[in-house]
N, C-alpha and C. Protein backbone atom coordinates (compact mmCIF):
# COMPACT_ATOMS: atom_id res chain seq x y z
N UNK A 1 0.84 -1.18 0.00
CA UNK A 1 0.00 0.00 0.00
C UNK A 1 0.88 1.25 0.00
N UNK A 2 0.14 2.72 -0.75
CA UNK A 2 1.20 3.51 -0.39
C UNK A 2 0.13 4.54 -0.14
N UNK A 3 0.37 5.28 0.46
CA UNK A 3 -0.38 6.35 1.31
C UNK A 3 0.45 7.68 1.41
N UNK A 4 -0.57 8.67 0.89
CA UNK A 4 0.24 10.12 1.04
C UNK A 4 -0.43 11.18 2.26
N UNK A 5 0.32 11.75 2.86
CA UNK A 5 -0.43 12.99 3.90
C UNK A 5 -1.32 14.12 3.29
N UNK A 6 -1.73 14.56 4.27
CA UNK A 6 -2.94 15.84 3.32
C UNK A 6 -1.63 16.77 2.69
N UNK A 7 -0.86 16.88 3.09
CA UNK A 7 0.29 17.86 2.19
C UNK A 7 0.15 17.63 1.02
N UNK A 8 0.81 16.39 0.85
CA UNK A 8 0.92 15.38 -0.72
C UNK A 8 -0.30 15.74 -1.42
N UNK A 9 -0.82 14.96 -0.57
CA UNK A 9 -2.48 15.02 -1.42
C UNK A 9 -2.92 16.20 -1.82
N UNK A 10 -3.02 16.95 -1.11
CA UNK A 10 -3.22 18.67 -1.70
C UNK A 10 -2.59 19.27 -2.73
N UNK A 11 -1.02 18.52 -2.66
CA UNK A 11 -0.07 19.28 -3.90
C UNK A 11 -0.44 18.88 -4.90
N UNK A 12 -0.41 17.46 -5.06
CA UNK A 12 -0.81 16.36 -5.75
C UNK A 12 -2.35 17.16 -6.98
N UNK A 13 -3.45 17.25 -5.89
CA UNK A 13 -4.69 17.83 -6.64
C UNK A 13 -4.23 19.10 -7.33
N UNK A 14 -3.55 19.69 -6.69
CA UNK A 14 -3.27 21.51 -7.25
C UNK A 14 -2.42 21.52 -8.43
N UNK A 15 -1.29 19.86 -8.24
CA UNK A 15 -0.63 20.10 -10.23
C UNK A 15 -1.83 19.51 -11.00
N UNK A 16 -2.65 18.52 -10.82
CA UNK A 16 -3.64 17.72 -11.69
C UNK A 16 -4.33 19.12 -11.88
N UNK A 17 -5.45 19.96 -11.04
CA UNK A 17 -6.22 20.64 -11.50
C UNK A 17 -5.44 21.86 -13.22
N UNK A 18 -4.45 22.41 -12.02
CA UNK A 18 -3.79 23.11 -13.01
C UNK A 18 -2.78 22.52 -14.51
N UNK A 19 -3.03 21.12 -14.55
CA UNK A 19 -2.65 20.15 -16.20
C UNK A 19 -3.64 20.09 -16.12
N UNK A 20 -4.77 20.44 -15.81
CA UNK A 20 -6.11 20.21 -16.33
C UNK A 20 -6.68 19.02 -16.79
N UNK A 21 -5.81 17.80 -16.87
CA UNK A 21 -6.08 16.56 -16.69
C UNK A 21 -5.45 15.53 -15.90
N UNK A 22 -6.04 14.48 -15.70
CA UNK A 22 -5.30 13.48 -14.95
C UNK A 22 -5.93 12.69 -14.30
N UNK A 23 -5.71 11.33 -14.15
CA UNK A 23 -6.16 10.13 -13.40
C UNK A 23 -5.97 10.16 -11.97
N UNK A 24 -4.11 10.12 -11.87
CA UNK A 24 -3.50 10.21 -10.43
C UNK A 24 -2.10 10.39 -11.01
N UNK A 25 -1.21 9.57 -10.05
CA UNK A 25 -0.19 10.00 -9.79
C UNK A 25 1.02 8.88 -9.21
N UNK A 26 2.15 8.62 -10.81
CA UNK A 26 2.53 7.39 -10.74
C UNK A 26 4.05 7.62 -10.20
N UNK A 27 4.10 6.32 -9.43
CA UNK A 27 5.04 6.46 -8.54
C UNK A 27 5.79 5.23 -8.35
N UNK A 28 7.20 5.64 -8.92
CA UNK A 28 8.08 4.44 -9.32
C UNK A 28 9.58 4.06 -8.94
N UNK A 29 10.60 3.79 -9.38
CA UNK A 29 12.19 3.93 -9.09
C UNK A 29 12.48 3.74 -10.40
N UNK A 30 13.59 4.17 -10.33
CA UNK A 30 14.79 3.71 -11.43
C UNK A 30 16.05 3.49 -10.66
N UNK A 31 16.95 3.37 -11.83
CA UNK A 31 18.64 2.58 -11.40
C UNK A 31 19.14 4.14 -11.37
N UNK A 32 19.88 4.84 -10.41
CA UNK A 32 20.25 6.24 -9.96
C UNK A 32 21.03 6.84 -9.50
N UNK A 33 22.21 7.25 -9.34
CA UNK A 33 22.18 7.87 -8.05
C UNK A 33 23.78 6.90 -7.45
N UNK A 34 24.08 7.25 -6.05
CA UNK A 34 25.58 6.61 -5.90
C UNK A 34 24.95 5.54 -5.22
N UNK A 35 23.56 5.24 -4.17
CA UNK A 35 23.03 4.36 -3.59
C UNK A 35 22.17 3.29 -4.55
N UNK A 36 22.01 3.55 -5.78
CA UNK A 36 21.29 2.70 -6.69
C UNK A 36 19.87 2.97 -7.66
N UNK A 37 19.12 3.99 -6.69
CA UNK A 37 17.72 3.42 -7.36
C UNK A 37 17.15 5.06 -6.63
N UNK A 38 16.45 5.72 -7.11
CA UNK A 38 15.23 6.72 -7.22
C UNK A 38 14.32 7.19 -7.26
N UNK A 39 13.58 8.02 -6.49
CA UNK A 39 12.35 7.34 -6.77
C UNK A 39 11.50 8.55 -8.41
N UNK A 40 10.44 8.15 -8.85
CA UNK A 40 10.16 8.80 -9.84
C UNK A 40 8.60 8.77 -9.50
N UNK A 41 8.76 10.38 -10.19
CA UNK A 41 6.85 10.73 -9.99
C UNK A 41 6.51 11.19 -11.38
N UNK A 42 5.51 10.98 -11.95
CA UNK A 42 4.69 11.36 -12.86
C UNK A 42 2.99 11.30 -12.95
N UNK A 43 2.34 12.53 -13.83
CA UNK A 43 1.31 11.92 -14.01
C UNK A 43 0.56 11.27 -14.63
N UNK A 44 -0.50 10.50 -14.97
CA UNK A 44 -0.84 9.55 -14.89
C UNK A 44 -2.39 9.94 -15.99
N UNK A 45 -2.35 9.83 -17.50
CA UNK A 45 -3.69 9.83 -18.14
C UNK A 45 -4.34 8.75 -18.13
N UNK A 46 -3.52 7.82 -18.32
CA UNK A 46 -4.05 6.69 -19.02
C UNK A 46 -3.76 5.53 -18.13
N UNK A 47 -4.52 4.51 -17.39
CA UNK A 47 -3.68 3.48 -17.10
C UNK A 47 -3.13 2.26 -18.30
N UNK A 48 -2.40 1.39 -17.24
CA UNK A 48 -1.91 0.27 -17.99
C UNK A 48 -2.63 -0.94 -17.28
N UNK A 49 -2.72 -2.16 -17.69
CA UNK A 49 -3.36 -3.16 -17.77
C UNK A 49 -2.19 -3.44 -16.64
N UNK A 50 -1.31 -3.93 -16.35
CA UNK A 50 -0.62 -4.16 -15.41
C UNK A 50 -0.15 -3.20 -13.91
N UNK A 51 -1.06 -1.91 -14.00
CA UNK A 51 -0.89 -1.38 -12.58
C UNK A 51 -1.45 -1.27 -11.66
N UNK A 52 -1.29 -1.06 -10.67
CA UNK A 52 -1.85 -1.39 -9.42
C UNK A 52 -2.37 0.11 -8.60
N UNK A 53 -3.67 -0.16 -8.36
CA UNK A 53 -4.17 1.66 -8.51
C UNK A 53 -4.49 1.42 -6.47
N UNK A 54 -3.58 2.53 -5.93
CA UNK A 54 -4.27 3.00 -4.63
C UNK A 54 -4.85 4.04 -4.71
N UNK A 55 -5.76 4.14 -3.27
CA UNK A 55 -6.59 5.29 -3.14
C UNK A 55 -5.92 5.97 -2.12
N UNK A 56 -5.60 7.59 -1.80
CA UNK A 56 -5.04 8.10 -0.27
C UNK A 56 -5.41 9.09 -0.51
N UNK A 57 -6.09 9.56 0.14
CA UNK A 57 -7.05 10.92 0.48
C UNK A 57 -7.57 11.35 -0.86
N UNK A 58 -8.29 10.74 -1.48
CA UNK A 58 -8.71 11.32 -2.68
C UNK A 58 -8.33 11.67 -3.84
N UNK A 59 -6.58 10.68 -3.98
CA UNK A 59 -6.00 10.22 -5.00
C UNK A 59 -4.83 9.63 -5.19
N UNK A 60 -5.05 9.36 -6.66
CA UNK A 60 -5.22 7.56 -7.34
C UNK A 60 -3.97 7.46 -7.22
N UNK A 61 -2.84 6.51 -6.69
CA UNK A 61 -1.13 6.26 -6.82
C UNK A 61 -1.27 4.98 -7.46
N UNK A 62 -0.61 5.42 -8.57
CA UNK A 62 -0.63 4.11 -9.33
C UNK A 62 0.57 3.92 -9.64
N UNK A 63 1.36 2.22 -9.33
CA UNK A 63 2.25 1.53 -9.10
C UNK A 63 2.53 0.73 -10.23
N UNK A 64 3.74 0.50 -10.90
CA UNK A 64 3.54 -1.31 -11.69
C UNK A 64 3.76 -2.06 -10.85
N UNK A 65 3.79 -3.20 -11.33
CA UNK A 65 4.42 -4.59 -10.24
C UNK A 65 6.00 -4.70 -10.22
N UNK A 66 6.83 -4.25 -11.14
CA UNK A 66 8.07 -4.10 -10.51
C UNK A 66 8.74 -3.51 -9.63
N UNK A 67 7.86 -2.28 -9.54
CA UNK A 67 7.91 -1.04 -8.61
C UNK A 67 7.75 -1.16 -7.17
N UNK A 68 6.35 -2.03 -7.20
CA UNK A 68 6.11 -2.47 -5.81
C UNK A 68 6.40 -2.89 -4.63
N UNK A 69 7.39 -3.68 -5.59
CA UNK A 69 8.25 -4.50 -4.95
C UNK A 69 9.44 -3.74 -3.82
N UNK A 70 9.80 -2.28 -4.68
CA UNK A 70 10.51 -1.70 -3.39
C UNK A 70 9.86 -0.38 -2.79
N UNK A 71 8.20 -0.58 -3.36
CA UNK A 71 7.38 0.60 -2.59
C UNK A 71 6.60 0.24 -1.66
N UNK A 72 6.26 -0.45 -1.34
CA UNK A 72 4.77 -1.05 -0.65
C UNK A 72 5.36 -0.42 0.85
N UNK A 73 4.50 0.42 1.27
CA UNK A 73 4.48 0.90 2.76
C UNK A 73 5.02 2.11 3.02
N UNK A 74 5.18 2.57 1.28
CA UNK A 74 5.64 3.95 1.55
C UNK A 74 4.66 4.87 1.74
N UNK A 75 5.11 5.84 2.17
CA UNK A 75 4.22 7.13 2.69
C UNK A 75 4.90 8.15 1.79
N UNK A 76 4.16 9.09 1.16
CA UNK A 76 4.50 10.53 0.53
C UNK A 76 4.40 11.75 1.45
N UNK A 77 4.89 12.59 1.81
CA UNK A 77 4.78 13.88 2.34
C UNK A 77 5.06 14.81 1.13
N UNK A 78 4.58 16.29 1.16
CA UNK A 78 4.95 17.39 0.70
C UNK A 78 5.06 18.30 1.46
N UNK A 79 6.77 18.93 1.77
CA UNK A 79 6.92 19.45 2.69
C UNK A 79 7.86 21.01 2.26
N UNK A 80 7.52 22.11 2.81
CA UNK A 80 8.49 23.14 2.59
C UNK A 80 9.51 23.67 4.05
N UNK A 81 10.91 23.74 3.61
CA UNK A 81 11.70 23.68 4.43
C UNK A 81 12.70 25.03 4.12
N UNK A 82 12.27 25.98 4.67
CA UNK A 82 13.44 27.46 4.07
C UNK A 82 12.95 27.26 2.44
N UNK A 83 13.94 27.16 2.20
CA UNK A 83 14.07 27.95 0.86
C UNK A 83 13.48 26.64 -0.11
N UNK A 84 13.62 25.49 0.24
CA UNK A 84 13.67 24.05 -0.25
C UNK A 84 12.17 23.57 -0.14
N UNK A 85 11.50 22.91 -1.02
CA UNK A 85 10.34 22.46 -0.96
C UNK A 85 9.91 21.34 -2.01
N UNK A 86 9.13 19.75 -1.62
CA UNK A 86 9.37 19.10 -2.43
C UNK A 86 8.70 18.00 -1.86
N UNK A 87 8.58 16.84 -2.42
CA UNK A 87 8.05 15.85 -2.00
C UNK A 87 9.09 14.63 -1.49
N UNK A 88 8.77 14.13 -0.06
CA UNK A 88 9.91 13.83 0.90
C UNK A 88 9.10 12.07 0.95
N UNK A 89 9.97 11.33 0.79
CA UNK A 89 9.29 9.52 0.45
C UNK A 89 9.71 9.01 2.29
N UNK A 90 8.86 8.26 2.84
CA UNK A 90 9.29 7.45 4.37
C UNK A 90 8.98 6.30 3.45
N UNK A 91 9.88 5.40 3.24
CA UNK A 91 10.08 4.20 2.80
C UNK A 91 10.64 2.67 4.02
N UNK A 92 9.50 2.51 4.34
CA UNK A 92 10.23 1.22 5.12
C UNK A 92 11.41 -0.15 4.61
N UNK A 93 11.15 -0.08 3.18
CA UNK A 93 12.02 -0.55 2.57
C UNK A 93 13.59 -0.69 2.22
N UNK A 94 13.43 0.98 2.16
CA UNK A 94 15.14 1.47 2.25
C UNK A 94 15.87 1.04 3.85
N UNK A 95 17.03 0.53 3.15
CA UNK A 95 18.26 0.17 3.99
C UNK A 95 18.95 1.70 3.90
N UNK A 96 19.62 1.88 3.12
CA UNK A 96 20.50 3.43 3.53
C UNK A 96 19.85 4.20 2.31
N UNK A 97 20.41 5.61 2.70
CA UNK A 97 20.01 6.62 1.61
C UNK A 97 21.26 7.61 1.13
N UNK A 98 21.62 7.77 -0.15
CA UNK A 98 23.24 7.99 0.00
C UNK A 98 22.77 9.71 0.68
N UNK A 99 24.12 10.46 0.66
CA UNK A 99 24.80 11.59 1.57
C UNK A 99 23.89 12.73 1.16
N UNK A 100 23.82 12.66 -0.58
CA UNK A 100 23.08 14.11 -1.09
C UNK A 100 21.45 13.78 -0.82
N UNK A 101 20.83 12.54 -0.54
CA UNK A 101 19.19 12.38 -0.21
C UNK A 101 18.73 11.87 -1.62
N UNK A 102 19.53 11.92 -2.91
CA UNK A 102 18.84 11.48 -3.98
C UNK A 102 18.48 10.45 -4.43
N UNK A 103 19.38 8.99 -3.91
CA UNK A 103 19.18 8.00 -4.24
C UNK A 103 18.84 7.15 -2.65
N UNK A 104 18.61 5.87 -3.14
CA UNK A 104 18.40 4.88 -1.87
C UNK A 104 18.33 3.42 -2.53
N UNK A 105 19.16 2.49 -1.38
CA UNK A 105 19.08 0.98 -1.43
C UNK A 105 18.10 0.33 -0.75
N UNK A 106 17.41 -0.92 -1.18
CA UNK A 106 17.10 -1.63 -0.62
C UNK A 106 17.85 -2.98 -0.11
């Protein structure tokens, strides 16, 4: 399961309204970074026959099944910090996260 806070969720609705379209909001990894892997956000018109659609406060996170595998139990925040503002992943999955925050192992 992955679950976002009302932060997320709020940011989340405010880029969809303003692209003026959208399903939800897909949420993935790639190979990255000095720790390995990344996480990746995009949005989401169309699904695919192979993804896996959650619900968290009133929108859709949609996963593939390879993805899952190192997301399940993550939580999304959207948080502003000084000057810095952005969407911050609590991943129970990750073992370390390298030095700059960009990448992470499982």
């Amino acid at each position: 399961m992955i679950t976002l806070t009302e932060s997320a969720a709020a940011r989340v609705n405010k880029f969809i309204a303003n692209r003026g379209k959208g399903l939800g909001l897909r949420l993935g990894v790639k190979t990255n970074g000095c720790s390995g892997m990344a996480y990746v956000m995009e949005f989401v018109d169309e699904l695919q026959a192979e993804d896996t659609v959650f619900e968290s406060l009133g929108v859709k996170v949609i996963v593939d099944p390879k993805a899952l595998v190192y997301l399940d139990g993550t939580e999304v925040d959207y948080a502003r910090e000084g000057l810095n503002e952005g969407f911050k992943f609590s991943n129970p999955n990750e073992k370390a996260r390298c030095g700059c925050g960009e990448s992470f192992t499982v």
